[in-house]
Protein backbone atom coordinates (compact mmCIF):
# COMPACT_ATOMS: atom_id res chain seq x y z
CA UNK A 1 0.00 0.00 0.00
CA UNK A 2 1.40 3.55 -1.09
CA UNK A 3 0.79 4.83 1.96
CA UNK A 4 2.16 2.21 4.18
CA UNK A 5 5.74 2.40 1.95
CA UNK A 6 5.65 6.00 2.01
CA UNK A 7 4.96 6.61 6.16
CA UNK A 8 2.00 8.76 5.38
CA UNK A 9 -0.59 6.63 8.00
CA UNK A 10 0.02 9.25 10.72
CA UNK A 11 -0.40 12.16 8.83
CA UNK A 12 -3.82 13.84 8.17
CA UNK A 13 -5.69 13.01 5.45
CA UNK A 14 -4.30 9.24 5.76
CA UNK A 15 -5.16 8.81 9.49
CA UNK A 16 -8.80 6.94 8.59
CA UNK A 17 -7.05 4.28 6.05
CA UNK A 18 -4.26 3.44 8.81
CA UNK A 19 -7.24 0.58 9.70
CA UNK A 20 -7.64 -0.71 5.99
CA UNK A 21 -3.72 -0.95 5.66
CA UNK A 22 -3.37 -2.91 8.92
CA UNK A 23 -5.95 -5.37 7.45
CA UNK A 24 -3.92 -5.29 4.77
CA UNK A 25 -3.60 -8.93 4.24
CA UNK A 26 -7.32 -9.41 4.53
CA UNK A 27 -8.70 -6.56 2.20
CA UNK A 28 -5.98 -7.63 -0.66
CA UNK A 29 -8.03 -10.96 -0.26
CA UNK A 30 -11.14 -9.63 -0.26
CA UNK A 31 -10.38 -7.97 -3.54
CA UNK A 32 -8.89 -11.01 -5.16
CA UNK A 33 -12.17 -12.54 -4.17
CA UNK A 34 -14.01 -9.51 -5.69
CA UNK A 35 -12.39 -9.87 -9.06
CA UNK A 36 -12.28 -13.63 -9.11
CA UNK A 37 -16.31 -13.32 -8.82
CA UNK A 38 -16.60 -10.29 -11.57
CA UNK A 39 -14.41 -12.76 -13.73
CA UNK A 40 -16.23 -16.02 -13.71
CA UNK A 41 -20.13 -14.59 -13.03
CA UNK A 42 -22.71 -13.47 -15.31
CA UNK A 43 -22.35 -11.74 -18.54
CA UNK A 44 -19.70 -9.24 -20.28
CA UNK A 45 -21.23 -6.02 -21.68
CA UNK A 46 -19.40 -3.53 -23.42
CA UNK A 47 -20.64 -0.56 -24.56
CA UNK A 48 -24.35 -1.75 -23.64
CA UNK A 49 -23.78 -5.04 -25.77
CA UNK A 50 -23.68 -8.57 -24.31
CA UNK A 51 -19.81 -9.57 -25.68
CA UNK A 52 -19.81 -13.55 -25.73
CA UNK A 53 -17.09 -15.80 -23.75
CA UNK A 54 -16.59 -18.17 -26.40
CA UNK A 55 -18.11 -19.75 -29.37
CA UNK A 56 -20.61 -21.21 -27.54
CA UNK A 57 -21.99 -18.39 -25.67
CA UNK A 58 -22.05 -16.33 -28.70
CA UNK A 59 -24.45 -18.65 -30.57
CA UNK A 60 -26.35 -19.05 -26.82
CA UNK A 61 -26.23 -14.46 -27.38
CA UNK A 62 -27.44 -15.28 -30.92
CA UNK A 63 -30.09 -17.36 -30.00
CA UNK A 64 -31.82 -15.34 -27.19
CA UNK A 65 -31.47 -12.09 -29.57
CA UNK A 66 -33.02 -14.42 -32.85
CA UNK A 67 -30.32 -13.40 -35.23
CA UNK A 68 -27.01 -14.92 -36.10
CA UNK A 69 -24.85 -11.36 -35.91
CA UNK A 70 -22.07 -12.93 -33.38
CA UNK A 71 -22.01 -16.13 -35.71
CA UNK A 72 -21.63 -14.32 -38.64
CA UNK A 73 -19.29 -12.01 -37.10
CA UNK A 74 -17.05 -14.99 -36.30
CA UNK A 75 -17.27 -16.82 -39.95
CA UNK A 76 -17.07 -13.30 -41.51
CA UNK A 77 -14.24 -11.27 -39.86
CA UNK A 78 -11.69 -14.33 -37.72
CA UNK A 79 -11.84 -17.32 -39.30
CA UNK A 80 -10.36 -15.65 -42.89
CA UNK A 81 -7.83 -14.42 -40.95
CA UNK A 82 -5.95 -17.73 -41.22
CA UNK A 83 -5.33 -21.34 -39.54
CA UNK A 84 -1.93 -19.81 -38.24
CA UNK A 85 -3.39 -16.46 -36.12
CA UNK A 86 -2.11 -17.34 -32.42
CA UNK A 87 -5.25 -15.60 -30.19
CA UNK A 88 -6.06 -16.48 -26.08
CA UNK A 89 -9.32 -19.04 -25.89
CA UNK A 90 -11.87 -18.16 -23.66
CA UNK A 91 -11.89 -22.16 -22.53
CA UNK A 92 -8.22 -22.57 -21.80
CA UNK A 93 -4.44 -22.06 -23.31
CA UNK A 94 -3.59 -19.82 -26.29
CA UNK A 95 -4.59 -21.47 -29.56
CA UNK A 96 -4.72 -20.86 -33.20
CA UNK A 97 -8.00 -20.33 -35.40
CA UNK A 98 -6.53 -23.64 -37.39
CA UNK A 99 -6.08 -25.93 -33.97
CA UNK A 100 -10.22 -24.73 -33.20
CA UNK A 101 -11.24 -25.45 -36.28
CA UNK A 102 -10.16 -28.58 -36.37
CA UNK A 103 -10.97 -29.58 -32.20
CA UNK A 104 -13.47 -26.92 -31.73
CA UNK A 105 -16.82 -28.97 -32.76
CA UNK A 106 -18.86 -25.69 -32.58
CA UNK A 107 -16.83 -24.38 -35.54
CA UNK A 108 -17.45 -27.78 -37.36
């Protein structure tokens, strides 16, 4: 904490966060916790649209709107980008668009 390393707890202005910092152990868990949750629960939105997780949840997005935009999207604009484009997969390691299209059964 900045103001921990920087011997500011003491002075006013700091005095009310001298509590916080010597919890310090437990809040940094808390927040951990805080993100973990943000991370793995409910939906993504992004300028007021749902962005999907994966392949999956954009057809499940696709569905539940009755269109096919994230689908499209997909076919349209990454997969002509080539078998050899290295990207992060929303279901585990870093991949390539050729590795998921051949494993990936929802780009079958």
């Amino acid at each position: 904490m900045y103001a921990k390393a920087h011997i500011l707890l003491n002075k006013p202005g700091w005095k009310h966060h001298k509590r916080m910092v010597d919890q310090e152990k437990r809040y940094i868990k808390m927040m951990k916790r805080a993100c973990a949750a943000k991370a793995s629960n409910g939906t993504h939105m992004k300028f007021g649209i749902e962005v999907p997780k994966n392949f999956k949840d954009a057809l499940r997005i696709d569905t539940v709107n009755g269109n096919k935009v994230w689908e499209e999207a997909i076919k349209t604009k990454l997969l002509p980008l080539g078998d050899d484009l290295t990207f992060i997969c929303g279901h585990g390691p870093m991949s390539t668009i050729g590795d998921e299209r051949r494993s990936n059964p929802f780009l079958a």
